[in-house]
N, C-alpha and C. Protein backbone atom coordinates (compact mmCIF):
# COMPACT_ATOMS: atom_id res chain seq x y z
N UNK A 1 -31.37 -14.12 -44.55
CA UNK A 1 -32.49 -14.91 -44.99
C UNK A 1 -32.01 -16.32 -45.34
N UNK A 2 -32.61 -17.21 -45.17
CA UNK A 2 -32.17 -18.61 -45.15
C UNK A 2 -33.66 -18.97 -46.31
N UNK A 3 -32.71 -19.91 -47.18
CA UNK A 3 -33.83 -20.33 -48.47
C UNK A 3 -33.63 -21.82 -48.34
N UNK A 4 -34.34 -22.68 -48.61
CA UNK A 4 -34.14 -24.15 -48.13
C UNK A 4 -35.04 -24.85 -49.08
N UNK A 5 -34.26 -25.87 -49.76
CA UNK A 5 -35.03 -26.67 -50.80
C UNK A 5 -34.80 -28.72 -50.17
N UNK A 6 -35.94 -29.43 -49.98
CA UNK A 6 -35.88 -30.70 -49.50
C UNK A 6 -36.10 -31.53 -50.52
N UNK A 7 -35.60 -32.39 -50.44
CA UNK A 7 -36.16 -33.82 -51.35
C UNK A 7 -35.92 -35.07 -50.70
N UNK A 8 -36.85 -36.13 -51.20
CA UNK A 8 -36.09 -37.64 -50.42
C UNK A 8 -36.03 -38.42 -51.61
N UNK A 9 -35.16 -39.02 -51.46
CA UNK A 9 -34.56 -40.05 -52.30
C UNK A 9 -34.19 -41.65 -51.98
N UNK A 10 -34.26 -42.24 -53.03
CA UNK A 10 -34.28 -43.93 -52.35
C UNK A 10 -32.92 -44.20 -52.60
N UNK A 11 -32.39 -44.88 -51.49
CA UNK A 11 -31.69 -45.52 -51.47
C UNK A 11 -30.48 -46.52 -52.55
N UNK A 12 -30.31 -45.85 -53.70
CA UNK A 12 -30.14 -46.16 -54.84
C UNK A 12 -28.98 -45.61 -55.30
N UNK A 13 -28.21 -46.23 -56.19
CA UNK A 13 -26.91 -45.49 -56.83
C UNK A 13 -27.48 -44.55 -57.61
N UNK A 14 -28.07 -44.55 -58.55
CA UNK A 14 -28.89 -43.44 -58.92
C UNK A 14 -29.47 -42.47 -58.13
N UNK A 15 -29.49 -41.95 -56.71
CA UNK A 15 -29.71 -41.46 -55.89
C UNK A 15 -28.35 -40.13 -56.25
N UNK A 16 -27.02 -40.44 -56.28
CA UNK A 16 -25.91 -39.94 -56.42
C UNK A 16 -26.43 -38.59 -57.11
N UNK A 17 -26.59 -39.09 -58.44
CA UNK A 17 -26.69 -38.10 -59.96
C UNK A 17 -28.27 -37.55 -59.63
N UNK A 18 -29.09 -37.68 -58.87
CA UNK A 18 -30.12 -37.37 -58.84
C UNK A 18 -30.14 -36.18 -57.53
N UNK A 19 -29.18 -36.44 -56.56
CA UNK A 19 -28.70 -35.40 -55.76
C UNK A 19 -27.75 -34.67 -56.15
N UNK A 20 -26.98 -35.04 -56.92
CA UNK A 20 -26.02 -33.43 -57.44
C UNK A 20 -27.24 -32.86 -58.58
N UNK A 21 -28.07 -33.06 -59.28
CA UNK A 21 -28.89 -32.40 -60.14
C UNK A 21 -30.14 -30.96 -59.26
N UNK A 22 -30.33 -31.94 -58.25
CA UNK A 22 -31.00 -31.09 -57.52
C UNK A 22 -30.26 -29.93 -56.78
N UNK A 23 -28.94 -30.20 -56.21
CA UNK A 23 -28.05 -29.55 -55.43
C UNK A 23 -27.75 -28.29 -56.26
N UNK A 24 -27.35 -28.77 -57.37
CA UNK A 24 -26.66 -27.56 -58.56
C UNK A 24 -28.42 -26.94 -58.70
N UNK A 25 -29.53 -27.14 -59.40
CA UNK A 25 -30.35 -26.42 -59.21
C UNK A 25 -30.80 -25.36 -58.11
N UNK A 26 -31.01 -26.06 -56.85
CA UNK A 26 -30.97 -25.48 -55.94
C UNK A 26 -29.82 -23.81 -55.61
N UNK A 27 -28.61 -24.55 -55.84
CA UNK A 27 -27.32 -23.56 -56.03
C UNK A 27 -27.71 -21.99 -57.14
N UNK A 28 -27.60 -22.83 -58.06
CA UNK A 28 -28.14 -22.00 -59.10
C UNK A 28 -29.35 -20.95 -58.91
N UNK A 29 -30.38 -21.41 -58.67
CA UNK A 29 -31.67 -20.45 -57.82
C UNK A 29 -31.15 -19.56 -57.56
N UNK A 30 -30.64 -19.87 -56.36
CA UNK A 30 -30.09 -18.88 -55.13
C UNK A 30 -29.21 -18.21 -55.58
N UNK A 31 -28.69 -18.40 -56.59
CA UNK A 31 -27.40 -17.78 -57.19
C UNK A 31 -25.79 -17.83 -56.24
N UNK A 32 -26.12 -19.50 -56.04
CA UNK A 32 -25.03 -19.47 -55.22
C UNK A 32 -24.05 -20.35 -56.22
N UNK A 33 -23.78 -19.98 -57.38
CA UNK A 33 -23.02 -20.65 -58.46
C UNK A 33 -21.76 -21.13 -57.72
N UNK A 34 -21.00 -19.89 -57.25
CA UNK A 34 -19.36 -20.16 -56.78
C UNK A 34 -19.48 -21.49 -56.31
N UNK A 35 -20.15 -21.22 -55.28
CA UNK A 35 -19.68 -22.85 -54.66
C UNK A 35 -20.63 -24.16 -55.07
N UNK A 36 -20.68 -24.27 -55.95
CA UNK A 36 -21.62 -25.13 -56.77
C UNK A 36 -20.14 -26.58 -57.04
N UNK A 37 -19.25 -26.53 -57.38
CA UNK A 37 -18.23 -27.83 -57.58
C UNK A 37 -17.87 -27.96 -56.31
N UNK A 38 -17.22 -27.84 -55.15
CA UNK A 38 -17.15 -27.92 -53.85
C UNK A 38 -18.49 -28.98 -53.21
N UNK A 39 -19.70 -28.19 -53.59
CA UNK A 39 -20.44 -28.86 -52.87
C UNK A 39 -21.49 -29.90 -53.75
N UNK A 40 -21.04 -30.17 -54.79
CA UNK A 40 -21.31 -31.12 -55.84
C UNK A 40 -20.43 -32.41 -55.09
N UNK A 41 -19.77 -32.12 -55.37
CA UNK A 41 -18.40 -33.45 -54.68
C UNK A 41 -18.62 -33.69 -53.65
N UNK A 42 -18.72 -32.70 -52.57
CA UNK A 42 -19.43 -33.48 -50.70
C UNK A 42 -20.54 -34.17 -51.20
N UNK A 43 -21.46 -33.58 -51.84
CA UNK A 43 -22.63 -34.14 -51.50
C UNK A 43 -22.79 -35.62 -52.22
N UNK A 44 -21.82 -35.76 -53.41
CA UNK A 44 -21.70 -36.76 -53.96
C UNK A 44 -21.33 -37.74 -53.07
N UNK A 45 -20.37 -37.74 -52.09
CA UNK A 45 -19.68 -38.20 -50.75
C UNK A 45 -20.92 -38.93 -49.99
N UNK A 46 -21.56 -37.63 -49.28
CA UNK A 46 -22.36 -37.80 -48.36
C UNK A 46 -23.35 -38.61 -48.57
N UNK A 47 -24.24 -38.41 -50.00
CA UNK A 47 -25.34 -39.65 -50.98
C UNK A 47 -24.71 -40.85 -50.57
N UNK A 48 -23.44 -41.04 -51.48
CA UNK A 48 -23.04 -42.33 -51.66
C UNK A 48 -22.87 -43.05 -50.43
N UNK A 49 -22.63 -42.78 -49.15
CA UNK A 49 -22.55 -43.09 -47.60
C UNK A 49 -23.51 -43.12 -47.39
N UNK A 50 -24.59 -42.35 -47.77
CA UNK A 50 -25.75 -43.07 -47.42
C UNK A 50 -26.14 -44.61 -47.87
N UNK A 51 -26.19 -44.58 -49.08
CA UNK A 51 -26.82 -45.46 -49.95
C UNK A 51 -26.21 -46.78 -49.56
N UNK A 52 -24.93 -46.31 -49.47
CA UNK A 52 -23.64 -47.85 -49.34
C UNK A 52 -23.69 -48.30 -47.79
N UNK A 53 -23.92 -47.44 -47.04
CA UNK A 53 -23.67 -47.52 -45.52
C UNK A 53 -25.49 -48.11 -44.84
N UNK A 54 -26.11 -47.02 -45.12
CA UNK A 54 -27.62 -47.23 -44.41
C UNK A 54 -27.92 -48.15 -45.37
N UNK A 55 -28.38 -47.50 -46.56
CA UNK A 55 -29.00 -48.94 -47.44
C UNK A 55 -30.68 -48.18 -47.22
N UNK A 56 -31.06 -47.00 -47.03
CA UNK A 56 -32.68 -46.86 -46.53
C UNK A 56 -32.73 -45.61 -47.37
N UNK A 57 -33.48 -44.99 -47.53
CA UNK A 57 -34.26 -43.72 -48.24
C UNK A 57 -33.44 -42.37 -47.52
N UNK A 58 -33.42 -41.42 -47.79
CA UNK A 58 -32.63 -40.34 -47.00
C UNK A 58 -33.43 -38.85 -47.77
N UNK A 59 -33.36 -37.93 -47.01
CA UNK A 59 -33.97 -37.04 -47.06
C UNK A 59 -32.31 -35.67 -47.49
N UNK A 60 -32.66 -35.53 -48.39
CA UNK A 60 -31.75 -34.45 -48.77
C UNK A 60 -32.03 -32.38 -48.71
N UNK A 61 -31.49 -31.73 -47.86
CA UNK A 61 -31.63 -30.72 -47.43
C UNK A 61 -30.32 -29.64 -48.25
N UNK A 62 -31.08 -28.56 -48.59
CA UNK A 62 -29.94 -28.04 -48.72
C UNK A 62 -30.08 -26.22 -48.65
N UNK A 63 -29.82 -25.65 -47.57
CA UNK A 63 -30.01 -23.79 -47.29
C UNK A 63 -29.02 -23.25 -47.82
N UNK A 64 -28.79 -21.66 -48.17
CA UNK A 64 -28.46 -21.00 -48.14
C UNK A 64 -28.49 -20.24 -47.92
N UNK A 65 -27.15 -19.59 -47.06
CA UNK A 65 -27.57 -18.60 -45.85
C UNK A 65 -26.65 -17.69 -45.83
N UNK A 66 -26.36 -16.14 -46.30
CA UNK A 66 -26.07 -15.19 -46.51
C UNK A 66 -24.35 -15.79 -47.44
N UNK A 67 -23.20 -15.79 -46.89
CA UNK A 67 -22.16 -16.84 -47.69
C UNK A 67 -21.95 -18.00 -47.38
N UNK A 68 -23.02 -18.57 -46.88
CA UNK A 68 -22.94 -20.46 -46.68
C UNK A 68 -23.94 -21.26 -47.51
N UNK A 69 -23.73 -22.39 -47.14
CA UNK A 69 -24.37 -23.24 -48.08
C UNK A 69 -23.86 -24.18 -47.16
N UNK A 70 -25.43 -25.20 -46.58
CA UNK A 70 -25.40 -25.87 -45.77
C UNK A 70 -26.09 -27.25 -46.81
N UNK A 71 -25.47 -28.37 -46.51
CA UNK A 71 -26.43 -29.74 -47.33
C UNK A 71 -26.46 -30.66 -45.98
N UNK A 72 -27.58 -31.28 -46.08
CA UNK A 72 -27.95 -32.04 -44.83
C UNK A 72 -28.32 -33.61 -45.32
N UNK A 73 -27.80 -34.62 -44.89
CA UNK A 73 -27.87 -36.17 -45.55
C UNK A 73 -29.19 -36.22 -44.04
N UNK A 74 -30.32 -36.36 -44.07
CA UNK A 74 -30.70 -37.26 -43.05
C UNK A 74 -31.82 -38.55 -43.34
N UNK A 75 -30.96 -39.35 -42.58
CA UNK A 75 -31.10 -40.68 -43.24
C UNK A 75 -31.58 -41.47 -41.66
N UNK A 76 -31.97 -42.94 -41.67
CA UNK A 76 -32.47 -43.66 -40.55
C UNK A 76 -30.95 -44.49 -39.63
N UNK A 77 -30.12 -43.78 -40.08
CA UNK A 77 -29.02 -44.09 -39.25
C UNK A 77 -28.79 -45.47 -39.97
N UNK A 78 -27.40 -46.35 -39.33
CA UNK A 78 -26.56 -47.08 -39.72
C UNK A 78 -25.98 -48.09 -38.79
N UNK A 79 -25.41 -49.02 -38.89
CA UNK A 79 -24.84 -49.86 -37.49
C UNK A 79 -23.67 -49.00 -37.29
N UNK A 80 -23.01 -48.32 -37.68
CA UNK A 80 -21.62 -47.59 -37.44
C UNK A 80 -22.14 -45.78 -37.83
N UNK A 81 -21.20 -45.44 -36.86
CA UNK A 81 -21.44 -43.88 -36.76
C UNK A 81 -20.11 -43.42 -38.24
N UNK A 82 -20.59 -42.85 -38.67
CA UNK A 82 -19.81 -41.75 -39.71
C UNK A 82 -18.49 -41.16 -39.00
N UNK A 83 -17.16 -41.52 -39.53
CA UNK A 83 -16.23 -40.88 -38.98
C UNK A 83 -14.75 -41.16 -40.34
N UNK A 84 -13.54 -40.05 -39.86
CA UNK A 84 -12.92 -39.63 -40.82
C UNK A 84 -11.91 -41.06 -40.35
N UNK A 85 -11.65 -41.84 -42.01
CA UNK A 85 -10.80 -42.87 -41.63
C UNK A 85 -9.41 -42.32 -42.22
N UNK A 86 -8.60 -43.71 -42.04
CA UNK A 86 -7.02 -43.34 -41.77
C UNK A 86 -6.54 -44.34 -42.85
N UNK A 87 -6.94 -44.55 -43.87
CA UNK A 87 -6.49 -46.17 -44.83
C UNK A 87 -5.23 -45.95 -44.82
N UNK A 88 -4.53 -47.15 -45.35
CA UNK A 88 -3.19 -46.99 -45.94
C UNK A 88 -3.43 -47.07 -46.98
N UNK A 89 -1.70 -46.37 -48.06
CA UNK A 89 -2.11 -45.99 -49.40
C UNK A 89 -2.34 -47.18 -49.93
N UNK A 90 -2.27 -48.39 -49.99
CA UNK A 90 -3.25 -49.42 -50.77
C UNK A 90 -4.42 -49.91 -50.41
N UNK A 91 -5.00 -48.93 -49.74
CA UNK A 91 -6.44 -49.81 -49.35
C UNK A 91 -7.33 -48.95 -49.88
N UNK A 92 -7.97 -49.54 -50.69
CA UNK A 92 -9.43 -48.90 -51.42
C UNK A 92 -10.00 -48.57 -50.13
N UNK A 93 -10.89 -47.56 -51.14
CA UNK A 93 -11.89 -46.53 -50.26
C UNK A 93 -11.67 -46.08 -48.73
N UNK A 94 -12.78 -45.59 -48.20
CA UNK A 94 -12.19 -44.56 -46.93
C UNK A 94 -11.53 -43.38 -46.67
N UNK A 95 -11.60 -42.69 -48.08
CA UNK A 95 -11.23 -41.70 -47.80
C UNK A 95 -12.26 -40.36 -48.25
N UNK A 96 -13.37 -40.91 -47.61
CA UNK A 96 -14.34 -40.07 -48.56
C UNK A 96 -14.43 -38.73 -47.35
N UNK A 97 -14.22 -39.64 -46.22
CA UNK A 97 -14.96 -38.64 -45.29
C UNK A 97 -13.70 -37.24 -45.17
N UNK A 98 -12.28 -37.83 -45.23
CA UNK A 98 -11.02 -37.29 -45.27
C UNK A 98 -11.11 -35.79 -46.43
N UNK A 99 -11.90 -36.14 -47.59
CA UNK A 99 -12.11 -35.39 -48.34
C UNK A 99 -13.20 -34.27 -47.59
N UNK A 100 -14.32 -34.56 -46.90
CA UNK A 100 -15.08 -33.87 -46.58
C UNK A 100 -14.25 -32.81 -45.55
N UNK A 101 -13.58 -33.33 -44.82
CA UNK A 101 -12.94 -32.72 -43.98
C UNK A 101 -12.19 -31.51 -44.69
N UNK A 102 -11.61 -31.60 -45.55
CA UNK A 102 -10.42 -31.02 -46.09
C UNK A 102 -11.04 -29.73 -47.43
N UNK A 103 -12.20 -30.15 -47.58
CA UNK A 103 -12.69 -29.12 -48.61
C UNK A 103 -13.77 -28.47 -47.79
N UNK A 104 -14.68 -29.13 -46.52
CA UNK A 104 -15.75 -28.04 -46.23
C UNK A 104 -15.75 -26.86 -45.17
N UNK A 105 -16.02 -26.01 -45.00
CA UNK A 105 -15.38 -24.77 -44.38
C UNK A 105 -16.38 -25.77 -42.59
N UNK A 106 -17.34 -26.38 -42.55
CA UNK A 106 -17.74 -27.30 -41.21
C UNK A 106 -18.17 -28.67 -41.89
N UNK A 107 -18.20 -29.82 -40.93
CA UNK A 107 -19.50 -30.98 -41.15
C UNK A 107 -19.34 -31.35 -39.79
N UNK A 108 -20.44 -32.60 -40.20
CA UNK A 108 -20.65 -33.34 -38.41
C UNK A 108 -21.48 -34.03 -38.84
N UNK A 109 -22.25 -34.50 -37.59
CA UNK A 109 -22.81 -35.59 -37.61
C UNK A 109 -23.71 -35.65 -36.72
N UNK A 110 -25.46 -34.88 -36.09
CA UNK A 110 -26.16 -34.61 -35.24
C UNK A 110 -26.85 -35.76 -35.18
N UNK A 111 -27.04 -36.09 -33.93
CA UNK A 111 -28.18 -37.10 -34.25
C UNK A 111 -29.89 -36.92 -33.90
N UNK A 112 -30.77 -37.27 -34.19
CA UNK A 112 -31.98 -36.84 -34.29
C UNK A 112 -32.73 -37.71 -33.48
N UNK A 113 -34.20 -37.45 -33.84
CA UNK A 113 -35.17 -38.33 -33.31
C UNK A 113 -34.68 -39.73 -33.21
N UNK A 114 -35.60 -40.58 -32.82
CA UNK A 114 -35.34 -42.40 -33.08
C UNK A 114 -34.32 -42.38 -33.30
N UNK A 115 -34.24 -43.08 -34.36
CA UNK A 115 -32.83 -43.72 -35.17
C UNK A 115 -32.31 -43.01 -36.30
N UNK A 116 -32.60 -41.50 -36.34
CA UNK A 116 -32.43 -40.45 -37.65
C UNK A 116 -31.13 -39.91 -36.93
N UNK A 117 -30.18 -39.66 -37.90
CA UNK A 117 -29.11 -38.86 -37.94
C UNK A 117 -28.88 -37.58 -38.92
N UNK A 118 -28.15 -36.83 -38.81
CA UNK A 118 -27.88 -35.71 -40.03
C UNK A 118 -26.23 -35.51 -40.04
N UNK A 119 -25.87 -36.11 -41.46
CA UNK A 119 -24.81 -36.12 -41.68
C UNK A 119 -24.58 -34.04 -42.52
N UNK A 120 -23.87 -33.99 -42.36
CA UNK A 120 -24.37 -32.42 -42.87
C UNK A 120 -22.82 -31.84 -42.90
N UNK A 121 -22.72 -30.98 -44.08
CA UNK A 121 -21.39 -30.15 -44.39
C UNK A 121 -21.50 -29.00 -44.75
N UNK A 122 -20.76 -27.63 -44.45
CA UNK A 122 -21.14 -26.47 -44.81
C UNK A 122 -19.86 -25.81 -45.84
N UNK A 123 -20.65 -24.49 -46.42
CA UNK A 123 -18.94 -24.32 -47.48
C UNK A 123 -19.30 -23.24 -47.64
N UNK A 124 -18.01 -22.04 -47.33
CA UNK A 124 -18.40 -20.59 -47.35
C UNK A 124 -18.22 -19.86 -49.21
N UNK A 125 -18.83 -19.18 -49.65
CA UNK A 125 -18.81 -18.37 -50.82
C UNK A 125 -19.53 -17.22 -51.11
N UNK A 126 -17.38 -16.74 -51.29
CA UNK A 126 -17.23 -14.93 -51.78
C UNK A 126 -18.96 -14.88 -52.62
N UNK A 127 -19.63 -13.94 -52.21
CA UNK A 127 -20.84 -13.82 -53.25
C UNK A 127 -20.66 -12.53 -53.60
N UNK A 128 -20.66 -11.92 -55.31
CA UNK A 128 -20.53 -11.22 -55.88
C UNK A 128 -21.71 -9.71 -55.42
């Protein structure tokens, strides 16, 4: 069974704390606690790339589906496609996506209608 909770949100740093509130609720519902810090932190990722990158409103998705937990960024797209960078150790930021990579069990990057994309990460959890 797949349970699915949506919201949209503006474009805003406050967008951040307003998507992990919903995310952990959502989590919580479902009783998908375990992976509730894992996917607090992507999604913190994924918001903030929105907000900093598009700059437009984004629609926040988030299922759970038997031991997954899927969150979906879809937003009106960006001049640059989403991809995992390579900084050197003194160069601020860029390593957000590096993180996504390295903690989510999938992500990617589908693209949609018009000019809509879905940035999206998945994360598996032992459920009691």
């Amino acid at each position: 069974m797949i349970i699915e909770h949506r919201t949209h949100l503006p474009a805003t740093v406050e967008s951040v704390g307003l998507a992990r509130a919903f995310v952990s609720d959502a989590l919580r519902h479902d009783r998908y606690t375990g992976a509730i810090p894992p996917v607090l932190l992507l999604t913190s990722e994924l918001v903030s790339n929105a907000v900093v990158h598009v700059g437009r409103a984004f629609e926040l998705v988030v299922e759970g589906s038997g031991d997954s937990v899927r969150v979906d960024v879809i937003d009106a797209g960006g001049e640059t496609q989403p991809a995992v960078m390579h900084p050197e150790p003194d160069e601020i930021g860029g390593r957000g996506l590096q993180m996504v990579e390295r903690v989510a069990s999938h992500w990617g990057v589908d693209e949609g209608p018009g000019d809509h994309r879905t940035v999206w990460f998945s994360c598996d959890e032992e459920r009691p």
